[in-house]
PDB file of N, CA and C in Angstrom:
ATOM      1  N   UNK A   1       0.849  -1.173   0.000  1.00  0.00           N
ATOM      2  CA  UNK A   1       0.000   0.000   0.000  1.00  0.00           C
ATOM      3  C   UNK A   1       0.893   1.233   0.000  1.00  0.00           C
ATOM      4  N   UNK A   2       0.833   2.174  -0.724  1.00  0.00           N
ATOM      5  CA  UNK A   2       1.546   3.413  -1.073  1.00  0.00           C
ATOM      6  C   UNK A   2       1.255   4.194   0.229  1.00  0.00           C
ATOM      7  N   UNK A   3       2.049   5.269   0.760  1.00  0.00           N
ATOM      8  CA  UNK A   3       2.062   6.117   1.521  1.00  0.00           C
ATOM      9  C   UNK A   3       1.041   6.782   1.736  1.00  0.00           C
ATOM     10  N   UNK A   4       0.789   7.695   0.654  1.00  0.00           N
ATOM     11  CA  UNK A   4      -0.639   8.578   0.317  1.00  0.00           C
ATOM     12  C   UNK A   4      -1.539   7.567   0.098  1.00  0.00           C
ATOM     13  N   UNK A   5      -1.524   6.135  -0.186  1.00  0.00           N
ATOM     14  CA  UNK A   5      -3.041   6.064   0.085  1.00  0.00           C
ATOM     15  C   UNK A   5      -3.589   5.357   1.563  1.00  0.00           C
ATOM     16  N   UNK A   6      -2.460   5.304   1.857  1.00  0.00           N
ATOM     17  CA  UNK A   6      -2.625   4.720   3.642  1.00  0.00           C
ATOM     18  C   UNK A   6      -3.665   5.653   4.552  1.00  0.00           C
ATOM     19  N   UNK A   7      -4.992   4.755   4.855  1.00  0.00           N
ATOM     20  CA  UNK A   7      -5.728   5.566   5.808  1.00  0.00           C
ATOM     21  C   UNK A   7      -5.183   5.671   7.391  1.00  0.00           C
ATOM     22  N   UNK A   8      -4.267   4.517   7.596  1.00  0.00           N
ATOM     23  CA  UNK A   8      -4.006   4.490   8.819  1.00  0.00           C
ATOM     24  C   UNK A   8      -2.482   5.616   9.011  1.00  0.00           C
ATOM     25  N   UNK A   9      -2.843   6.339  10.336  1.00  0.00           N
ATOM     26  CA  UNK A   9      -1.776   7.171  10.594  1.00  0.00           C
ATOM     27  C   UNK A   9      -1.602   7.120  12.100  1.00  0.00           C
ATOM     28  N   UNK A  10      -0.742   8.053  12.823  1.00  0.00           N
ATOM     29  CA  UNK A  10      -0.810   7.968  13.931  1.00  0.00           C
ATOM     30  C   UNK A  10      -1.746   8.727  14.452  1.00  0.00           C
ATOM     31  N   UNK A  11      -2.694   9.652  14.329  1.00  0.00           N
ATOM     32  CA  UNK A  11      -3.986  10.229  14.287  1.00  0.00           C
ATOM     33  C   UNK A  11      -5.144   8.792  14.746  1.00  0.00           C
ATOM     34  N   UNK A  12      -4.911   7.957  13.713  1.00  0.00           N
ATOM     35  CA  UNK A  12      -5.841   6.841  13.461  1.00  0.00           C
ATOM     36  C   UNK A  12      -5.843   5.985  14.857  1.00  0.00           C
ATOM     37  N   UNK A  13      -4.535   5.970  15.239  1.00  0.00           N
ATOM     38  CA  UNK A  13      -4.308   4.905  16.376  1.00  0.00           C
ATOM     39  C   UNK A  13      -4.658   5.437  17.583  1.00  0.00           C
ATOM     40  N   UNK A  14      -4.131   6.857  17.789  1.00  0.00           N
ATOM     41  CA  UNK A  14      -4.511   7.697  19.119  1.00  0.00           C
ATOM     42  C   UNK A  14      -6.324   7.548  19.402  1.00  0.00           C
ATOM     43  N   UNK A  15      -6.929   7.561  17.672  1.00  0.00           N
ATOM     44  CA  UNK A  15      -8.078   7.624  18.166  1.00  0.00           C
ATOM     45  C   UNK A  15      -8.809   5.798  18.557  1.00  0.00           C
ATOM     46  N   UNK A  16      -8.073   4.968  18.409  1.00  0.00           N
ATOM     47  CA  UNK A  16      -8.591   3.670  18.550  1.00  0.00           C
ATOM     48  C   UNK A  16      -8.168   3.083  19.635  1.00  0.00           C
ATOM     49  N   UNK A  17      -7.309   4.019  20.364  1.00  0.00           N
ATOM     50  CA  UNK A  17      -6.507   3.578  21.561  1.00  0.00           C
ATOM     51  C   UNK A  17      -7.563   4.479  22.574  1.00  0.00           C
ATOM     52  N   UNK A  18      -8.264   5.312  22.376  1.00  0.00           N
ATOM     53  CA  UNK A  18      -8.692   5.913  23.037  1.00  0.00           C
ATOM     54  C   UNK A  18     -10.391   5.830  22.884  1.00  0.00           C
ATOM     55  N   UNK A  19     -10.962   5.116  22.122  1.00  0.00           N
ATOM     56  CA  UNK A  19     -12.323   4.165  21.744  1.00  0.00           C
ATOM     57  C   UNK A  19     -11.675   2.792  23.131  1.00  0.00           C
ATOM     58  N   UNK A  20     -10.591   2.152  22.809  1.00  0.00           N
ATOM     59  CA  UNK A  20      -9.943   1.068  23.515  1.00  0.00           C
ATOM     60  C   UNK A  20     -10.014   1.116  25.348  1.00  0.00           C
ATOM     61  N   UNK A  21     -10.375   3.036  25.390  1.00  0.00           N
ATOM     62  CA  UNK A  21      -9.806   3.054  26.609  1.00  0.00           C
ATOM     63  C   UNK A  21      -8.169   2.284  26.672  1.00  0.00           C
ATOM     64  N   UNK A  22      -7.231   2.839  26.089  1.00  0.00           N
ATOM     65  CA  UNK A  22      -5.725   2.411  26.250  1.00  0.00           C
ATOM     66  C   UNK A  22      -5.127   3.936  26.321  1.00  0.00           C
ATOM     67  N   UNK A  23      -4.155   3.617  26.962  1.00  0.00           N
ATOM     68  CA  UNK A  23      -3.013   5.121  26.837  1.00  0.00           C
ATOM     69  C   UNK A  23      -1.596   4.313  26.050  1.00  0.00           C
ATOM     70  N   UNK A  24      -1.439   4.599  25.051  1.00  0.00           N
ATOM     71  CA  UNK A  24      -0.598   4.463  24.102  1.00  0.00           C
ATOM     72  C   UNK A  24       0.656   5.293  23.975  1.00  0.00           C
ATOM     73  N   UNK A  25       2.248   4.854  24.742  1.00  0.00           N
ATOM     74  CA  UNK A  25       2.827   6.162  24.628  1.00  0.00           C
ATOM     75  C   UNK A  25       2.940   6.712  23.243  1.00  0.00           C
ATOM     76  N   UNK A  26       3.693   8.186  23.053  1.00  0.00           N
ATOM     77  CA  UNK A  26       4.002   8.338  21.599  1.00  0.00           C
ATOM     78  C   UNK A  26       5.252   7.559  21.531  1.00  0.00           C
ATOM     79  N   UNK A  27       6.333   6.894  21.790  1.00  0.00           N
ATOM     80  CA  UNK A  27       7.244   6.228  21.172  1.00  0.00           C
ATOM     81  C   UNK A  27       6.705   4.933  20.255  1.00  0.00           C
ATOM     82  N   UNK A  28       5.163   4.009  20.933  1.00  0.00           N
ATOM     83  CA  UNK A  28       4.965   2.790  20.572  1.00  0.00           C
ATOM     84  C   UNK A  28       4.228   3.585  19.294  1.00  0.00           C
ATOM     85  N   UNK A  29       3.771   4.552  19.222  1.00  0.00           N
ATOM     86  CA  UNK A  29       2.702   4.904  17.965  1.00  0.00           C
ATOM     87  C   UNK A  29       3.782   4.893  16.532  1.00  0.00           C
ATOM     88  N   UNK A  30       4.464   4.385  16.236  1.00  0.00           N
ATOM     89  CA  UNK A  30       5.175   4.088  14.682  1.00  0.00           C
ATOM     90  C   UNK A  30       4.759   2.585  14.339  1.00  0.00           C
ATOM     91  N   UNK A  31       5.379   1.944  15.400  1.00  0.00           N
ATOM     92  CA  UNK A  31       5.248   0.733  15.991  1.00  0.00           C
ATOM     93  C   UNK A  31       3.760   0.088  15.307  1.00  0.00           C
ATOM     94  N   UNK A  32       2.717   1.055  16.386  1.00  0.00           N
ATOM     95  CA  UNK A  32       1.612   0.365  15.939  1.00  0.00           C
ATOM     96  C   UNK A  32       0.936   0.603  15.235  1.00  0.00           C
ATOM     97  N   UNK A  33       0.778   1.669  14.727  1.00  0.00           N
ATOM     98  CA  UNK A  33       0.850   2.772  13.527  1.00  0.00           C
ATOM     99  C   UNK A  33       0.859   1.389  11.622  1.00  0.00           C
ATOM    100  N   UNK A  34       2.305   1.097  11.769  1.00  0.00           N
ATOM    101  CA  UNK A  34       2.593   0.201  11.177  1.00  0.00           C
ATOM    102  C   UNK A  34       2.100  -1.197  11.428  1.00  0.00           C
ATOM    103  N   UNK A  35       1.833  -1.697  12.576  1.00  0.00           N
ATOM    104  CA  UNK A  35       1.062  -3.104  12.486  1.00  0.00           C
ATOM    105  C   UNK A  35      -0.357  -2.414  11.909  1.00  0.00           C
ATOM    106  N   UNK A  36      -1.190  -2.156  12.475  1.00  0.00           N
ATOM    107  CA  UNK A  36      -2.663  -1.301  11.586  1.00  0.00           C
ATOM    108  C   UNK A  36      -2.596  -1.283  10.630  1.00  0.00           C
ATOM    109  N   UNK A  37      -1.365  -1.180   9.899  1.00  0.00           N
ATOM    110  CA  UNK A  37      -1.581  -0.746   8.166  1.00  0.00           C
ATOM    111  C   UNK A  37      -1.468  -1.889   7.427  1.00  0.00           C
ATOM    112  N   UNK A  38      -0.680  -2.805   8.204  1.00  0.00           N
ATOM    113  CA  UNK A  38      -0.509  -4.219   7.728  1.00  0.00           C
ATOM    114  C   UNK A  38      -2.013  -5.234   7.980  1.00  0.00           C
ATOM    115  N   UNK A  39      -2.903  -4.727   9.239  1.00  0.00           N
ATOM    116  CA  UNK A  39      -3.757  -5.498   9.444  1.00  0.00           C
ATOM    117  C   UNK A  39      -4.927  -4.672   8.521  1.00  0.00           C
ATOM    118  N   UNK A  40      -4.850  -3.593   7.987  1.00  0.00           N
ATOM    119  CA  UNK A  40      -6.003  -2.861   6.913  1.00  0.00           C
ATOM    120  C   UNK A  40      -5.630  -3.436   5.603  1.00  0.00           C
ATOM    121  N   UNK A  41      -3.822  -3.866   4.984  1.00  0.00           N
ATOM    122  CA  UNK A  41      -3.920  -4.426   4.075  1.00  0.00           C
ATOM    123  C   UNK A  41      -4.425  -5.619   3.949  1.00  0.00           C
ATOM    124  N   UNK A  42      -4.123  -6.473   4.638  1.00  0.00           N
ATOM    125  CA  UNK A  42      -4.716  -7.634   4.403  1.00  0.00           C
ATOM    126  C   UNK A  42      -6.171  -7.860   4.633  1.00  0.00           C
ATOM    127  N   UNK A  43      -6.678  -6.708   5.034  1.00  0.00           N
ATOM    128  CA  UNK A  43      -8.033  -7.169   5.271  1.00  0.00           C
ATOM    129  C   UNK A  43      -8.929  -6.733   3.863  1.00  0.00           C
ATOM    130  N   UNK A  44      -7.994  -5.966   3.156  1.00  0.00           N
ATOM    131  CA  UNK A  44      -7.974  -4.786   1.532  1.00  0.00           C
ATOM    132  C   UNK A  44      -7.453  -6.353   0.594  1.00  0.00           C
ATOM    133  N   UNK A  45      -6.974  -6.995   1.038  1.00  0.00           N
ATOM    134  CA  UNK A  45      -6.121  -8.522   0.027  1.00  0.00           C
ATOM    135  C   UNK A  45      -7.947  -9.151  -0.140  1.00  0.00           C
ATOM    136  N   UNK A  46      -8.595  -9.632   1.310  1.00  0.00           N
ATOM    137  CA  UNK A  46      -9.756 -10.584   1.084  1.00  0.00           C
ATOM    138  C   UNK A  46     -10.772 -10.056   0.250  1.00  0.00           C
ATOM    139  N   UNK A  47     -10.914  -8.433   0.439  1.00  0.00           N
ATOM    140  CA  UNK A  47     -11.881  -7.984  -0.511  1.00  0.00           C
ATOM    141  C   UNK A  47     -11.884  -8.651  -1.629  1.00  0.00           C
ATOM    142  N   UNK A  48     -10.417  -9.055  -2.140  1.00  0.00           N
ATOM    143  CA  UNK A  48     -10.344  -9.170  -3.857  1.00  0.00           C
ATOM    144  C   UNK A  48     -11.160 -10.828  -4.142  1.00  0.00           C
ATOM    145  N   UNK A  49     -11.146 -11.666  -2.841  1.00  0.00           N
ATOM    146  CA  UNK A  49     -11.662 -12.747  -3.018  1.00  0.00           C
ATOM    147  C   UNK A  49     -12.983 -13.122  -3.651  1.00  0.00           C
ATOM    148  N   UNK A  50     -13.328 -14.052  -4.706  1.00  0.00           N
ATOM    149  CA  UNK A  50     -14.076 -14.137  -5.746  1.00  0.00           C
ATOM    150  C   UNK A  50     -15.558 -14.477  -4.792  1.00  0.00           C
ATOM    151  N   UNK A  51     -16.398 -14.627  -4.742  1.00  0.00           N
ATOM    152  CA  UNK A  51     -17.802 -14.331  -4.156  1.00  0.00           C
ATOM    153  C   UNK A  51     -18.379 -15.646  -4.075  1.00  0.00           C
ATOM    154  N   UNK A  52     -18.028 -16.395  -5.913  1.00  0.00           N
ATOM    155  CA  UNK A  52     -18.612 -17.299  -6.395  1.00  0.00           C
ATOM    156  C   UNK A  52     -17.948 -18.804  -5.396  1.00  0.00           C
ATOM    157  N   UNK A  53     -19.214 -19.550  -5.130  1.00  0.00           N
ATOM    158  CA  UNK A  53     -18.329 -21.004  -4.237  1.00  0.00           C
ATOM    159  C   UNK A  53     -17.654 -21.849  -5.884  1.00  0.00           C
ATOM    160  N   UNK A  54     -16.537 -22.568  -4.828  1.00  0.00           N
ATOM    161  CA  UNK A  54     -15.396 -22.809  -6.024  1.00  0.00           C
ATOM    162  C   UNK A  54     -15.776 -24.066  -6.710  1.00  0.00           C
ATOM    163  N   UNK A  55     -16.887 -24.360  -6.406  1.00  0.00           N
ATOM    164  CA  UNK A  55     -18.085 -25.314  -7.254  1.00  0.00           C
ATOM    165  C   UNK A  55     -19.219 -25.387  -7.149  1.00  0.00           C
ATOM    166  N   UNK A  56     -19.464 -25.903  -8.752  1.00  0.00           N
ATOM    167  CA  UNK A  56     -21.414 -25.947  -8.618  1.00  0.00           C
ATOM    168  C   UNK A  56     -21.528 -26.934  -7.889  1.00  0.00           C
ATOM    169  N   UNK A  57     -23.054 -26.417  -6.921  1.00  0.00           N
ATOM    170  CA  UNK A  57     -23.583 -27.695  -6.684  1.00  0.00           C
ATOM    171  C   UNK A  57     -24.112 -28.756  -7.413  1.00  0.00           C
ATOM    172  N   UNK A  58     -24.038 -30.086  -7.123  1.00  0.00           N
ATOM    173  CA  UNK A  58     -24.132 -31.141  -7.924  1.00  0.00           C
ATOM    174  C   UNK A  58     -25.294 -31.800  -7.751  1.00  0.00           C
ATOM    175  N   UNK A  59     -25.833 -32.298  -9.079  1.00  0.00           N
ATOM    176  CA  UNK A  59     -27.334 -32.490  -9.241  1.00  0.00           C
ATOM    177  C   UNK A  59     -27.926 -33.570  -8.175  1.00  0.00           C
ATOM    178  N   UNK A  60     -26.509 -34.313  -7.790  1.00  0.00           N
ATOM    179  CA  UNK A  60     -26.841 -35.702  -7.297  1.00  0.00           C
ATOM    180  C   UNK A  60     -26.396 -35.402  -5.926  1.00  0.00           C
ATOM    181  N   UNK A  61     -26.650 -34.340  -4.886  1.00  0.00           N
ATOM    182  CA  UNK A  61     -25.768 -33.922  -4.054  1.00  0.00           C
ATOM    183  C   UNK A  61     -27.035 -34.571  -2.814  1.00  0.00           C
ATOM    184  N   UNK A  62     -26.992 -34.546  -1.693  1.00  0.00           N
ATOM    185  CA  UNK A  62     -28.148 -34.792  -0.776  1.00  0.00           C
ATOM    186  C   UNK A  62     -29.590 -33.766  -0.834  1.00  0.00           C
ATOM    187  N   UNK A  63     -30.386 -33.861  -1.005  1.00  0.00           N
ATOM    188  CA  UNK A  63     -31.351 -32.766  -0.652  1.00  0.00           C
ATOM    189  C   UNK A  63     -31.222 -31.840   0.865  1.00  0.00           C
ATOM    190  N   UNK A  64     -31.647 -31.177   1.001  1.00  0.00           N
ATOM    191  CA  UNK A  64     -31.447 -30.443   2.253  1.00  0.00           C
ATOM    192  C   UNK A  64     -33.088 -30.792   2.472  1.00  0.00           C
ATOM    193  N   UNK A  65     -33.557 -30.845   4.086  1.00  0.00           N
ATOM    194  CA  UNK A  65     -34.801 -31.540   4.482  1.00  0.00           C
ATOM    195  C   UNK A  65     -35.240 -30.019   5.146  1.00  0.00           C
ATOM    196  N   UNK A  66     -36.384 -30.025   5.178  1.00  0.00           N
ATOM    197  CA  UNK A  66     -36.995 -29.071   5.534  1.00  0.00           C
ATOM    198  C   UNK A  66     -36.727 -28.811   7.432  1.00  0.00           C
ATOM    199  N   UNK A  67     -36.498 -27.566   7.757  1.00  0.00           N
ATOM    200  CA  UNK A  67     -36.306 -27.252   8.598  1.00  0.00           C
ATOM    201  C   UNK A  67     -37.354 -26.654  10.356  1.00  0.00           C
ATOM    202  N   UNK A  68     -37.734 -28.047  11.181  1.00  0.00           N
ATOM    203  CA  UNK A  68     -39.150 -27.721  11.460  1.00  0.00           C
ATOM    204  C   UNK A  68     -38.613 -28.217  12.801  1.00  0.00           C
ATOM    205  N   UNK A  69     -39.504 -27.525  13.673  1.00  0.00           N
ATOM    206  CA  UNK A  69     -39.001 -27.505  15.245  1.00  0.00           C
ATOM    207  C   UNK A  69     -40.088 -28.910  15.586  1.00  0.00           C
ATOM    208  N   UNK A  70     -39.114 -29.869  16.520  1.00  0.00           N
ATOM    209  CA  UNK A  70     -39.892 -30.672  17.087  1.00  0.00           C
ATOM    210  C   UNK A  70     -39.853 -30.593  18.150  1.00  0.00           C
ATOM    211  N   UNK A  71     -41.042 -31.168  19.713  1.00  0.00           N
ATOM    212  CA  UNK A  71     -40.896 -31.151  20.615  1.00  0.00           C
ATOM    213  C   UNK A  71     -39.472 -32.164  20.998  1.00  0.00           C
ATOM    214  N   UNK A  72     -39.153 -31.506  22.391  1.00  0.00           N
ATOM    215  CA  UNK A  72     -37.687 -31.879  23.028  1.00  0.00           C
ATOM    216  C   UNK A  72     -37.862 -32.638  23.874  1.00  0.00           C
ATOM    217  N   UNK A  73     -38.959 -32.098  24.723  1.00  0.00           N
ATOM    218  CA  UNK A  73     -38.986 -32.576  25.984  1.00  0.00           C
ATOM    219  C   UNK A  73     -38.754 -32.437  26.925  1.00  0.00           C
ATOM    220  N   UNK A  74     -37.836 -31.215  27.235  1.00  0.00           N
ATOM    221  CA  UNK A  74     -36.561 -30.814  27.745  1.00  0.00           C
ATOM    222  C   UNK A  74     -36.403 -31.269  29.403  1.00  0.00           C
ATOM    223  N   UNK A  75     -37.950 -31.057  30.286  1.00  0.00           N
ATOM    224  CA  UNK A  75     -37.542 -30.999  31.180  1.00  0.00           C
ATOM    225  C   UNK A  75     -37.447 -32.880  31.729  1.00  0.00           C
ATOM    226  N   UNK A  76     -38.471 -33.916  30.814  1.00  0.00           N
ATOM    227  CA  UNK A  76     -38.207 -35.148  30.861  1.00  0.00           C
ATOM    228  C   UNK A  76     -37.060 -35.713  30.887  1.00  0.00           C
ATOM    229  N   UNK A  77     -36.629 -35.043  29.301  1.00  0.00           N
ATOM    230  CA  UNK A  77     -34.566 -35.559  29.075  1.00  0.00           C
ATOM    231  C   UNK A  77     -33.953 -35.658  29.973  1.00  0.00           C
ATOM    232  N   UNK A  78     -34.204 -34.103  30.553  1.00  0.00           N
ATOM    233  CA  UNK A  78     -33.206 -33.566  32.082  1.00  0.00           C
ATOM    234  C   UNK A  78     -33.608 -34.394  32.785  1.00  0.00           C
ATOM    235  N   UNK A  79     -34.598 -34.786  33.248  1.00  0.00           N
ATOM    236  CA  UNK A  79     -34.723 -35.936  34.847  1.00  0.00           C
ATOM    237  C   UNK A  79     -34.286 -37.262  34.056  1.00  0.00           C
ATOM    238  N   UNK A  80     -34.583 -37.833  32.715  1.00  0.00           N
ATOM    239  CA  UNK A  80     -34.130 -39.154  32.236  1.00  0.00           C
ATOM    240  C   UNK A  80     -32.600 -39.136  32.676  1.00  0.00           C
ATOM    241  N   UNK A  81     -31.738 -38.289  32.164  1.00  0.00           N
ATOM    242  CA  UNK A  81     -30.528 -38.093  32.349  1.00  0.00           C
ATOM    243  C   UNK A  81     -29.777 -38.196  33.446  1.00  0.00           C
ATOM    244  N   UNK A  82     -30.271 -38.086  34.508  1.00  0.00           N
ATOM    245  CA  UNK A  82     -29.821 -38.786  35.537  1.00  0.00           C
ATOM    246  C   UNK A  82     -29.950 -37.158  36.672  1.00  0.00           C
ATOM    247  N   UNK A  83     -29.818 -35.758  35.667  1.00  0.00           N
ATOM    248  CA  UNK A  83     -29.012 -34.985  36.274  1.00  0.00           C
ATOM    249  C   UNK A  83     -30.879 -34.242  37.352  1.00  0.00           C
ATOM    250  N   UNK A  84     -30.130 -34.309  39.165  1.00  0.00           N
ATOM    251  CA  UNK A  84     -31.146 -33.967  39.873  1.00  0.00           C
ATOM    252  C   UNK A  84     -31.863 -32.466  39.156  1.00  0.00           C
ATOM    253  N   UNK A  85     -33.270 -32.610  39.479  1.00  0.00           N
ATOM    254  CA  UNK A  85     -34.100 -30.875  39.427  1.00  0.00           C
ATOM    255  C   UNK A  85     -33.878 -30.351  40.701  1.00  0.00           C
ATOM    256  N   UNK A  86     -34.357 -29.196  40.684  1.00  0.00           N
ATOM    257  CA  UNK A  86     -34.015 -28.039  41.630  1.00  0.00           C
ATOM    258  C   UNK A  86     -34.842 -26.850  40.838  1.00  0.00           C
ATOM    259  N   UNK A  87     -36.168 -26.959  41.201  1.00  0.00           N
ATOM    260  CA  UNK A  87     -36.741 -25.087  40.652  1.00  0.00           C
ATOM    261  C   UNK A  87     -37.348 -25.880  39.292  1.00  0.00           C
ATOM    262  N   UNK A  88     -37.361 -26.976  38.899  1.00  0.00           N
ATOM    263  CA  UNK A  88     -37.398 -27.288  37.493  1.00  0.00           C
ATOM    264  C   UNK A  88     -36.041 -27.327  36.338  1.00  0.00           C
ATOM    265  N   UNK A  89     -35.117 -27.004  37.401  1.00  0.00           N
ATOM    266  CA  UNK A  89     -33.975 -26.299  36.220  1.00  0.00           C
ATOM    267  C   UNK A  89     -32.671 -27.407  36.885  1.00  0.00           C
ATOM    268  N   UNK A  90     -31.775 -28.512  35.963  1.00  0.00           N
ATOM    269  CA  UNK A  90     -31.027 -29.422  35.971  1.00  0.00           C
ATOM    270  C   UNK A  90     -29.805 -28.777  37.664  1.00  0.00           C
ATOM    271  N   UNK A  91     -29.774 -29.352  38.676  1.00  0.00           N
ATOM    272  CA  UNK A  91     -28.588 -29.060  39.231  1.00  0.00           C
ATOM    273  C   UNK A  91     -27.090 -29.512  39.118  1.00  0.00           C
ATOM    274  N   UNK A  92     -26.509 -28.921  39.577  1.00  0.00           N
ATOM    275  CA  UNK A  92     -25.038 -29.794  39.431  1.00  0.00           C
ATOM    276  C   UNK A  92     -24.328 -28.954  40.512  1.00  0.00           C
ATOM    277  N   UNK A  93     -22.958 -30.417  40.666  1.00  0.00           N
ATOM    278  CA  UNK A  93     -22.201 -29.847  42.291  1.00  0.00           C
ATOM    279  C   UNK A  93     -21.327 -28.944  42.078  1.00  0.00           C
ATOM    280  N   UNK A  94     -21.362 -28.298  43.042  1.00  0.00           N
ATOM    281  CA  UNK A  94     -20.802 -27.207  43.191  1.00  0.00           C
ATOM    282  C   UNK A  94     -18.501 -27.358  43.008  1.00  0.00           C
ATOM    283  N   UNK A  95     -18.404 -26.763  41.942  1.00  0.00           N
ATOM    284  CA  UNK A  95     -16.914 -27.509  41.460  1.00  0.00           C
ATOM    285  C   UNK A  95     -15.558 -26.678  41.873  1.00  0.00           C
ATOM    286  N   UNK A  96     -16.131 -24.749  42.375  1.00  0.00           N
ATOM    287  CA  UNK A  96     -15.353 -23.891  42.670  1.00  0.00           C
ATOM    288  C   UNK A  96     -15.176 -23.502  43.696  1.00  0.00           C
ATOM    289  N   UNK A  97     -14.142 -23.216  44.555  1.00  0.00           N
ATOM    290  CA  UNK A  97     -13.834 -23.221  46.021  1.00  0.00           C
ATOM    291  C   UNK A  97     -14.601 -24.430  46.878  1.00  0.00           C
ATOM    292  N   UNK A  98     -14.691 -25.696  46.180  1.00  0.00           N
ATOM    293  CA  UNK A  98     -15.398 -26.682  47.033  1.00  0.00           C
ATOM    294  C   UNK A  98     -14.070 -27.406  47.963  1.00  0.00           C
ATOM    295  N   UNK A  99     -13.141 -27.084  47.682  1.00  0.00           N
ATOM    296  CA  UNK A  99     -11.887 -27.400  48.665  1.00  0.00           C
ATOM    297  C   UNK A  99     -11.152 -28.787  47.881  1.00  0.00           C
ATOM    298  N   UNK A 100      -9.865 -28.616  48.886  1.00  0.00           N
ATOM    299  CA  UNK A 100      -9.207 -29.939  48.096  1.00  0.00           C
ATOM    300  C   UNK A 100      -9.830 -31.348  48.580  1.00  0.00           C
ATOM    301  N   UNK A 101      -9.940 -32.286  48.035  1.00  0.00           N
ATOM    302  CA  UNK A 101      -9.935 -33.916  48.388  1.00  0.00           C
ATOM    303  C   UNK A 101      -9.495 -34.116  49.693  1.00  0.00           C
TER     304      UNK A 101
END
């Protein structure tokens, strides 16, 4: 990317460091200044990527099945499953600050 057409400057970073809530000294702003411009080019490279998928779909491919909500069951599963209720809602033991063995 050419100089003049670089959007990123050190202007650019002060203001993204400061969206960031970051304090950025001015020595690191070349620094990062320059990573930014590298992470705007490449993100300027994928644009160029072609749209089209890199094959037709094929006549003989699976059908896709229609997409339809069935009952779950949810709160049956949960008691089938072994795991105790509490409120209606699955419990489980307590795993943080429960102490060592």
């Amino acid at each position: 990317m050419p100089p003049e057409d670089n959007p990123v400057g050190a202007e650019m970073v002060r203001r993204i460091a400061a969206l960031a809530r970051l304090r950025v000294p001015e020595q690191d702003l070349p620094a990062l200044t320059g990573q930014l411009t590298r992470i705007v080019s490449y993100i300027d490279q994928l644009k160029e990527i072609a749209q089209e998928p890199a094959h037709a779909s094929r006549a003989d491919a699976t059908p896709l099945r229609e997409d339809a909500a069935l009952p779950g069951h949810g709160e049956e599963a949960l008691a089938a499953n072994g795991a105790p209720l509490l409120h209606g809602h699955g419990a489980v033991p307590r795993v943080v600050g429960a102490g060592k063995p």
